[in-house]
C-alpha atoms as a PDB file:
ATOM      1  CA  UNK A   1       2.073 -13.460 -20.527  1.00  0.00           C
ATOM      2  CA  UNK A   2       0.542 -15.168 -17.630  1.00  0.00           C
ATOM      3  CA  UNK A   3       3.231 -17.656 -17.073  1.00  0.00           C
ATOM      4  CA  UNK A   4       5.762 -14.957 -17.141  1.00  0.00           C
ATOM      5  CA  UNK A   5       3.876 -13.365 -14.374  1.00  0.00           C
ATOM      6  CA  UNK A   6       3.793 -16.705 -12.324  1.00  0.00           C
ATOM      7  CA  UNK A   7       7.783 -16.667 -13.044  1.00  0.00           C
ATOM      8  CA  UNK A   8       8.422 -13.107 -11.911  1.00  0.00           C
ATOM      9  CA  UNK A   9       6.340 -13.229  -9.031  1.00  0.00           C
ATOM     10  CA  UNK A  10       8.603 -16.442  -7.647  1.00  0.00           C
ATOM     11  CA  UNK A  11      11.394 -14.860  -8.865  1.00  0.00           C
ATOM     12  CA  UNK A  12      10.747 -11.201  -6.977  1.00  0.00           C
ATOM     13  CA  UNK A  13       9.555 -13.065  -3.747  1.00  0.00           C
ATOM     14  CA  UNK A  14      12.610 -15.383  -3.541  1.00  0.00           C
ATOM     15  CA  UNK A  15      14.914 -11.542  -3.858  1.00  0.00           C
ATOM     16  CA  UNK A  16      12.698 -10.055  -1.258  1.00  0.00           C
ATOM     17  CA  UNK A  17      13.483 -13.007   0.697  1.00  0.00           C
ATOM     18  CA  UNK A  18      17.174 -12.575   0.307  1.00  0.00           C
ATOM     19  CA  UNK A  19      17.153  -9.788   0.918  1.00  0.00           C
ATOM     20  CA  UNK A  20      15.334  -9.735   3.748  1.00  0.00           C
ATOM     21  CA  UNK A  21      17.960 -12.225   5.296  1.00  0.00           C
ATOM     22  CA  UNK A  22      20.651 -10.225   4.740  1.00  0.00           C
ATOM     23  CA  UNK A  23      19.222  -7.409   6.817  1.00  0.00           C
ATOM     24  CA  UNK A  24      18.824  -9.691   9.472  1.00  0.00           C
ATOM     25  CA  UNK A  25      14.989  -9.748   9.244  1.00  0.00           C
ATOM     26  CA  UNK A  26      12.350 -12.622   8.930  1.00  0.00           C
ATOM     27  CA  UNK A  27      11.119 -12.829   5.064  1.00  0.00           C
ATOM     28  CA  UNK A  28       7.906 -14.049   6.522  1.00  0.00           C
ATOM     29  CA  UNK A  29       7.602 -10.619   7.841  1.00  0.00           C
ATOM     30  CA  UNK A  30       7.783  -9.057   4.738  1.00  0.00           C
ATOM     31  CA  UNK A  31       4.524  -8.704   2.939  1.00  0.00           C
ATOM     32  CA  UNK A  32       4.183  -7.906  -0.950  1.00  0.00           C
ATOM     33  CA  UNK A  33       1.385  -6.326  -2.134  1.00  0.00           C
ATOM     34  CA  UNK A  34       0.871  -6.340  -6.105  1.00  0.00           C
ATOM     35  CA  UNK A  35      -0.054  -2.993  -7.729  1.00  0.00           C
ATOM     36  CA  UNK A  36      -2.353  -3.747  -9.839  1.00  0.00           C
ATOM     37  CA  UNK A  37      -4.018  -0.860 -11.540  1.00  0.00           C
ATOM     38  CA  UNK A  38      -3.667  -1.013 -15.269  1.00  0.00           C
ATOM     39  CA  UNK A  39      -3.605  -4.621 -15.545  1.00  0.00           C
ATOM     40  CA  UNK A  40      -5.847  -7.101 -17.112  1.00  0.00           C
ATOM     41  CA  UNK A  41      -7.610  -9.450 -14.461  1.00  0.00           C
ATOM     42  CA  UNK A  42      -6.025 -12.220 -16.225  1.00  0.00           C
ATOM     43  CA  UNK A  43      -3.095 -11.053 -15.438  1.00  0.00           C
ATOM     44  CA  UNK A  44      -3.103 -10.869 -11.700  1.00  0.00           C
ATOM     45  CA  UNK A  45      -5.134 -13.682 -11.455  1.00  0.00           C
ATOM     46  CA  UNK A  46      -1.705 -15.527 -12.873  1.00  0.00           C
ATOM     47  CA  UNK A  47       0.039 -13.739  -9.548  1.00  0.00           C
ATOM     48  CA  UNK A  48      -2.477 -14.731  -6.949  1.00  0.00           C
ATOM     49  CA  UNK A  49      -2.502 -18.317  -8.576  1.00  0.00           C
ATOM     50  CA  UNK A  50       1.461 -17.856  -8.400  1.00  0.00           C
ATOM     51  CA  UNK A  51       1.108 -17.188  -4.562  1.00  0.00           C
ATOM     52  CA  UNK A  52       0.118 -13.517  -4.289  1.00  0.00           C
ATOM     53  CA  UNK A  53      -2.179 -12.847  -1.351  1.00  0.00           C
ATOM     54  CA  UNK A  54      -2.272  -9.088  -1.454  1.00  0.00           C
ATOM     55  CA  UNK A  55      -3.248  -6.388  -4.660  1.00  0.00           C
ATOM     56  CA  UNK A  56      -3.458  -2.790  -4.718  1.00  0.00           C
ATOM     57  CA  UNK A  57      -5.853  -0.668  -7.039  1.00  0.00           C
ATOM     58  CA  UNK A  58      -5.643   3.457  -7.306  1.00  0.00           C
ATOM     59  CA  UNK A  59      -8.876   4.028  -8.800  1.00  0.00           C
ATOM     60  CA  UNK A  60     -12.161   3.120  -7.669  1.00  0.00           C
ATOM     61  CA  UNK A  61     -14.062   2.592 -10.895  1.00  0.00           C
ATOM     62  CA  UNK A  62     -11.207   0.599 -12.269  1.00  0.00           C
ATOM     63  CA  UNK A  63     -11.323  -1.943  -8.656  1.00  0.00           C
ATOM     64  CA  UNK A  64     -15.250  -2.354  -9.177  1.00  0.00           C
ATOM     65  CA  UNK A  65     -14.906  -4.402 -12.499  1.00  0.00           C
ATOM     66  CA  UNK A  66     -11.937  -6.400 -11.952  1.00  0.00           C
ATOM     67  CA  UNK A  67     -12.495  -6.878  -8.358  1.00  0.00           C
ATOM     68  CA  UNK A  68     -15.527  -9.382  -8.773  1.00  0.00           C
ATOM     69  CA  UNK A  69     -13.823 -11.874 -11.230  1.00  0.00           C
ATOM     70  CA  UNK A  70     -10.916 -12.443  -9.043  1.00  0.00           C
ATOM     71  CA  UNK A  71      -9.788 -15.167  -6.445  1.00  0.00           C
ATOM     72  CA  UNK A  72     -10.178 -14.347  -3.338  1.00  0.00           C
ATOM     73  CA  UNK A  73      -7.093 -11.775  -2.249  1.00  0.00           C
ATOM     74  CA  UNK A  74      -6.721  -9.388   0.445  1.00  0.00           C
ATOM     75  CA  UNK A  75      -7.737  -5.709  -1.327  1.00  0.00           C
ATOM     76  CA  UNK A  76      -5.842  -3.190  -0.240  1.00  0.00           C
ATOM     77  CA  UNK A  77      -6.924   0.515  -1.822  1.00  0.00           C
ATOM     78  CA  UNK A  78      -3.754   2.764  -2.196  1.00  0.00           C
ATOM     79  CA  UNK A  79      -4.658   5.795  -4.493  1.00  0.00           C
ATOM     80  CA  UNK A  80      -5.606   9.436  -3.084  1.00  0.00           C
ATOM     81  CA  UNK A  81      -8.416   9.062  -0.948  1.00  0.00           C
ATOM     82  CA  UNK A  82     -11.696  11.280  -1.783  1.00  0.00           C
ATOM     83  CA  UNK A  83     -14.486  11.611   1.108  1.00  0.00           C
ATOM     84  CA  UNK A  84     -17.067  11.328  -1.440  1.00  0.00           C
ATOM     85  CA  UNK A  85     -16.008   7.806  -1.912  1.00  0.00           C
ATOM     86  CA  UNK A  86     -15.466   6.841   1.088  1.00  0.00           C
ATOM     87  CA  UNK A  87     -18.534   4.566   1.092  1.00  0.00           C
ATOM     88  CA  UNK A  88     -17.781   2.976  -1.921  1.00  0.00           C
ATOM     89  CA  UNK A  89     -13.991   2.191  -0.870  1.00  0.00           C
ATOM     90  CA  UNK A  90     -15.387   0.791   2.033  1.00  0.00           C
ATOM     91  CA  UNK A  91     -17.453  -1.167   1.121  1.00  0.00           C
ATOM     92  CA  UNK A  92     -14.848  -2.902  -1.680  1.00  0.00           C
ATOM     93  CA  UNK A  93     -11.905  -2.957   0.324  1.00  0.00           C
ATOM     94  CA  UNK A  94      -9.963  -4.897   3.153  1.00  0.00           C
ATOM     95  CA  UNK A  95      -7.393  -1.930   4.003  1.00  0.00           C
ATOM     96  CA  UNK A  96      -7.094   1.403   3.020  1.00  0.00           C
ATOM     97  CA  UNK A  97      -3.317   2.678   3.116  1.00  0.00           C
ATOM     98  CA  UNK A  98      -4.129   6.613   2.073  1.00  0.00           C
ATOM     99  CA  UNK A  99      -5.555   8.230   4.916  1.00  0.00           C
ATOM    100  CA  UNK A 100      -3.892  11.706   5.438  1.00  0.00           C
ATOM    101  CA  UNK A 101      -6.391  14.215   6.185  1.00  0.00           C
ATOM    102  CA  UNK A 102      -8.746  14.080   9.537  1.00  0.00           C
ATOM    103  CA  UNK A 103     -11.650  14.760   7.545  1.00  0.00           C
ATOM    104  CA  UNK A 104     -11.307  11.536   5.294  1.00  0.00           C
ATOM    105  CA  UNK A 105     -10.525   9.567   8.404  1.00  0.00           C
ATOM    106  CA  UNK A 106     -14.049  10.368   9.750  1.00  0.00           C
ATOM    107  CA  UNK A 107     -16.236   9.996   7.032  1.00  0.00           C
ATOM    108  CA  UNK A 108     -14.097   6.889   5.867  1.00  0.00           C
ATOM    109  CA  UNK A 109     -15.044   5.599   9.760  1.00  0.00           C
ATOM    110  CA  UNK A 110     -18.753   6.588   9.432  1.00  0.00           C
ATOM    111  CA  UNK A 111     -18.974   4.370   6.051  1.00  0.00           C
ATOM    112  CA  UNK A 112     -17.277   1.677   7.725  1.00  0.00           C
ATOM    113  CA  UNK A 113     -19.875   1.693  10.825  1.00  0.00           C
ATOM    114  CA  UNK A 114     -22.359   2.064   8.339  1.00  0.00           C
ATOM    115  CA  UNK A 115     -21.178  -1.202   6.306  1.00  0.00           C
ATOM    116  CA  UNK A 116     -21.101  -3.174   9.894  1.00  0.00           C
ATOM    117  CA  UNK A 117     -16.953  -3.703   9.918  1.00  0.00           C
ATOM    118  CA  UNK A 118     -13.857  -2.608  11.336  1.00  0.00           C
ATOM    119  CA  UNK A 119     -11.025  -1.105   8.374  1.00  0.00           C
ATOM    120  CA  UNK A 120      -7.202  -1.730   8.733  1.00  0.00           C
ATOM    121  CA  UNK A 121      -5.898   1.674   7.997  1.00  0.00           C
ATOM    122  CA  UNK A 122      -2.778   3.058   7.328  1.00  0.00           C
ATOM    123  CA  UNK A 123      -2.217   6.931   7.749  1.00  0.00           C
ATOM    124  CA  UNK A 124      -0.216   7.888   4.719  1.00  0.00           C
ATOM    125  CA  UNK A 125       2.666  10.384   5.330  1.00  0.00           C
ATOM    126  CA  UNK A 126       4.305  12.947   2.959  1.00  0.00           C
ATOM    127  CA  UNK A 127       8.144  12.049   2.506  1.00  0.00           C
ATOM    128  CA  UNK A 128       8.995  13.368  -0.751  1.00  0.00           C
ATOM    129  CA  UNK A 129       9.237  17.081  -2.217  1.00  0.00           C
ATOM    130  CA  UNK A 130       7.668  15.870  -5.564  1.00  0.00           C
ATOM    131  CA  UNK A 131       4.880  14.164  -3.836  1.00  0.00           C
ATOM    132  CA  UNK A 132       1.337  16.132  -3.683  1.00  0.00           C
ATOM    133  CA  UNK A 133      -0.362  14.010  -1.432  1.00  0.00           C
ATOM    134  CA  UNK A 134       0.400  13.157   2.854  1.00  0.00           C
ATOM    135  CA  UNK A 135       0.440  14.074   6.118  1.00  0.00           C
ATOM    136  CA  UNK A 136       3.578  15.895   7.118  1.00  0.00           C
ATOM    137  CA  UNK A 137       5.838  13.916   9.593  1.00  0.00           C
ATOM    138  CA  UNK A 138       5.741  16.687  12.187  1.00  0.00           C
ATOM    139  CA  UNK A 139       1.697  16.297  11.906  1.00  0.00           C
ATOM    140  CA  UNK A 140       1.618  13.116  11.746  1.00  0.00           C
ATOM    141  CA  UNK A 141       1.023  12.261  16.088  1.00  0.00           C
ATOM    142  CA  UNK A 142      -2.080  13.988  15.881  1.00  0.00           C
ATOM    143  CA  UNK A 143      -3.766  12.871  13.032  1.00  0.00           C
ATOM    144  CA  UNK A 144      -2.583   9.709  14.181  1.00  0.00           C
ATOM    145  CA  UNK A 145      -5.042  10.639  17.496  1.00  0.00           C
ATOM    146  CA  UNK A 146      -7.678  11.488  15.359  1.00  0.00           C
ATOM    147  CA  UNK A 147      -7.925   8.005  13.635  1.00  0.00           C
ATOM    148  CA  UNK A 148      -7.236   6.014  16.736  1.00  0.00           C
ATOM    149  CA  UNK A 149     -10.310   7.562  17.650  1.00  0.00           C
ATOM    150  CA  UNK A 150     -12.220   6.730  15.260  1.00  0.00           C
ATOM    151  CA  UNK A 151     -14.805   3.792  15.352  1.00  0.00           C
ATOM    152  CA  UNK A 152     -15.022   2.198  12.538  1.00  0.00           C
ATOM    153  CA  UNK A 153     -11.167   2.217  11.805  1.00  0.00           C
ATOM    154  CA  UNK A 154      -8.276   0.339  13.265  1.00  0.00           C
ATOM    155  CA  UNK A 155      -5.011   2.312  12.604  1.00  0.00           C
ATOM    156  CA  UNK A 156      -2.371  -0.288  12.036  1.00  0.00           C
ATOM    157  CA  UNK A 157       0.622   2.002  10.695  1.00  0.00           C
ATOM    158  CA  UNK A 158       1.778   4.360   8.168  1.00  0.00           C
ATOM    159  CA  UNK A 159       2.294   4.435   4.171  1.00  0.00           C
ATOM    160  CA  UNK A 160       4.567   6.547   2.345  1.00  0.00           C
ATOM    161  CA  UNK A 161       5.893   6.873  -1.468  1.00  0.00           C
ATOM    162  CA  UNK A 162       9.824   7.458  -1.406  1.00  0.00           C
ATOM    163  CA  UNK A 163      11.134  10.557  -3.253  1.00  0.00           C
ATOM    164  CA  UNK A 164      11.853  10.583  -6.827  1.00  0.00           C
ATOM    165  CA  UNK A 165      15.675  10.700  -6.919  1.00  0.00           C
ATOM    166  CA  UNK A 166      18.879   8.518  -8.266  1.00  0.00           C
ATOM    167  CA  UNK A 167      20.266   9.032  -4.575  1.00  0.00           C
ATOM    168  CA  UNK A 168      19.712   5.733  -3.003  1.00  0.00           C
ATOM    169  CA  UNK A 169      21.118   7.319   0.336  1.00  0.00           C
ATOM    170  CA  UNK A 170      18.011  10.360   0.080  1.00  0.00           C
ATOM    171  CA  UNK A 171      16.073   7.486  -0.480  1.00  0.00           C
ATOM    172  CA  UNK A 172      17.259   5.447   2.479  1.00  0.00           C
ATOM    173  CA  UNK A 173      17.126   8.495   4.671  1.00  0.00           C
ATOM    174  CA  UNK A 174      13.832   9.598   3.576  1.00  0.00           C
ATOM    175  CA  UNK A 175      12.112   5.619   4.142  1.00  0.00           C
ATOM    176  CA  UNK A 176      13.964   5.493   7.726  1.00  0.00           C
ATOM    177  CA  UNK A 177      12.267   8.976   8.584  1.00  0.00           C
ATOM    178  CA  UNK A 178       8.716   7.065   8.035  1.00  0.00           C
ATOM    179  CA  UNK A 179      10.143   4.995  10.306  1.00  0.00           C
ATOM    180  CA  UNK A 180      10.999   6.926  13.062  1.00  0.00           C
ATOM    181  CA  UNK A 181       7.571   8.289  12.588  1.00  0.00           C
ATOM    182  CA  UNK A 182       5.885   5.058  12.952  1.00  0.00           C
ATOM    183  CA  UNK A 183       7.722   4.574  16.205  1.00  0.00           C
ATOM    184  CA  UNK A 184       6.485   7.423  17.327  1.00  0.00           C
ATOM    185  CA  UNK A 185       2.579   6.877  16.664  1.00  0.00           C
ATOM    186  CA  UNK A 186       2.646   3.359  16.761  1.00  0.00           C
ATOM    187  CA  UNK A 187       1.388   0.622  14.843  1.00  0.00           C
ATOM    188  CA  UNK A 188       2.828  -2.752  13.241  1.00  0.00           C
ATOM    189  CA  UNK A 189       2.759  -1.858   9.112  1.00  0.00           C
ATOM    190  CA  UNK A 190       5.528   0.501   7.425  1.00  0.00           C
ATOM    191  CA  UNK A 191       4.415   0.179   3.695  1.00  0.00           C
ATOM    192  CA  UNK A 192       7.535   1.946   1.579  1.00  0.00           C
ATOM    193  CA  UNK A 193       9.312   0.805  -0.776  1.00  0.00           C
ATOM    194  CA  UNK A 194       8.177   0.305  -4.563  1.00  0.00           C
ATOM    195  CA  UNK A 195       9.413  -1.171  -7.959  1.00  0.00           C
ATOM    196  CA  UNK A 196      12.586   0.718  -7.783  1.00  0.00           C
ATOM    197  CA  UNK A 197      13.377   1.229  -4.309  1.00  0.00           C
ATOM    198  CA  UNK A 198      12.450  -1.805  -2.472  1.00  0.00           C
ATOM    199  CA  UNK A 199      16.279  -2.960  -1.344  1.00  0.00           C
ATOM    200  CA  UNK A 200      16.264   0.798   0.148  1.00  0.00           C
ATOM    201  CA  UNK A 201      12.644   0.194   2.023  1.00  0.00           C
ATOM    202  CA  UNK A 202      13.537  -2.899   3.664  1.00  0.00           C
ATOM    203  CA  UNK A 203      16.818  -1.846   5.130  1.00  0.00           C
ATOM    204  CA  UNK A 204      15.026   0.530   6.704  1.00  0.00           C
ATOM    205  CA  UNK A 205      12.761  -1.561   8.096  1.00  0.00           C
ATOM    206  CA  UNK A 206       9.530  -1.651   5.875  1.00  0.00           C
ATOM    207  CA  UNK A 207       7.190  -4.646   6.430  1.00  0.00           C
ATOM    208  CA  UNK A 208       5.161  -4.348   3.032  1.00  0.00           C
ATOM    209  CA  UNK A 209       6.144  -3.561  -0.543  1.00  0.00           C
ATOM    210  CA  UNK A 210       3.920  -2.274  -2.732  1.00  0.00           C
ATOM    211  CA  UNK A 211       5.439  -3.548  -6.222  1.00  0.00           C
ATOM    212  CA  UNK A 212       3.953  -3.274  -9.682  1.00  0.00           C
ATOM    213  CA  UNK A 213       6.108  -2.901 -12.756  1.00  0.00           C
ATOM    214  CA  UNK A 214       8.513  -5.379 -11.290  1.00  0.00           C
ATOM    215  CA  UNK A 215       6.052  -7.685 -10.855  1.00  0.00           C
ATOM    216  CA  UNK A 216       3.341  -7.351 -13.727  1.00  0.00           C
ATOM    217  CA  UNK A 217       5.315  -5.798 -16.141  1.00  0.00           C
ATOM    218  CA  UNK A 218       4.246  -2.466 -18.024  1.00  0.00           C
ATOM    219  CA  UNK A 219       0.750  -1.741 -17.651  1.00  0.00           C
ATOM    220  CA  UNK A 220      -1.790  -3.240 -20.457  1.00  0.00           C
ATOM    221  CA  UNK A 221      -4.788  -0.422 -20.004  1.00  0.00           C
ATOM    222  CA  UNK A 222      -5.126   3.029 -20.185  1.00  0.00           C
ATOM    223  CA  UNK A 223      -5.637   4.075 -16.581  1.00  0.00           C
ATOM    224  CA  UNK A 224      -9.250   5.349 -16.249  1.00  0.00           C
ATOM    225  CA  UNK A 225     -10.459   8.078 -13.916  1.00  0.00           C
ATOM    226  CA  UNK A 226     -11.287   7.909 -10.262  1.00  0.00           C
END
């Protein structure tokens, strides 16, 4: 299982790659970060080995026990941020792409202070009907305020999870609305685009993929709670 890992990670980076190209855009620009949650540490340790310099976890109690046995890897946390742990997600992780409420932002800054570091953070936005979590677009200047202002946090762009939908134009439109958003706050990172809708992400213009299934296959554990 590992080696097929190694192979689909070479395999997925060399299509992101060509991909890239054909858009007219510098694959070194592109960065992939593996979505981890559910997997064995095994597992991804066969991706980072592979080349993989970036994973994603959801769940905090999940991150805590694989987190220690891997290599060393940039930790990004992606899953619906809760301001009671806040301190622990700062204290575990590198950047934190799921910031979409002022409140969070502050008391994710305050636990940052507190553990004597500046977080990367990217303000999530809400791009899809079916999608619970997110800051509306037309909110999304002044939260965007909120964070610069904010201490212990160094806004670097926004996240967003494409709508579920067989319409790879809805897709494209919704991914070049996040954006026109990003333009409009500012910042460097647009993280969109997933397993499925990747091709549609970087067309319009995203500059990190968060993949999973396509890269680690189904997942091998139950996912566990937050």
């Amino acid at each position: 299982m590992s080696e097929g890992v190694a192979q689909r990670y070479v395999a997925l980076r060399r299509a992101i790659d060509d991909e890239a190209r054909s858009c007219g855009r510098d694959p070194a620009a592109i960065t992939l970060v593996g979505i981890s949650k559910g997997q064995r540490a095994e597992t991804i340790v066969a991706a980072i080995d592979a080349g993989l310099g970036d994973i994603g976890e959801s769940y905090l109690q999940e991150a805590r026990v694989k987190i220690p046995s891997l290599p060393a890897v940039r930790k990004h946390f992606v899953g619906h941020l809760q301001t009671n742990k806040v301190k622990a997600v700062a204290a575990q992780f590198d950047v934190v792409q799921s910031v979409d409420r002022a409140a969070v932002g502050a008391a994710l800054s305050r636990a940052a202070v507190a553990a004597g570091k500046t977080l990367p953070v990217l303000l999530q936005l809400n791009i899809s009907p079916a999608e619970r979590f997110g800051c509306p677009p037309g909110e999304a200047q002044e939260l965007a305020e909120v964070l610069q202002g904010q201490p212990g946090l160094r806004l670097e762009g926004v996240m967003a999870i494409g709508p579920l939908s067989l319409d790879r134009d809805e897709i494209l439109r919704a991914f070049e609305l996040a954006a026109k958003t990003l333009a409009r706050i500012g910042g460097s990172t647009l993280s969109v685009g997933m397993s499925g809708d990747w091709r549609e992400a970087l067309r319009a213009g995203s500059t990190m993929l968060r993949i999973g299934e396509a890269l680690f296959g189904p997942r091998a554990a139950k996912e566990v709670a937050r």
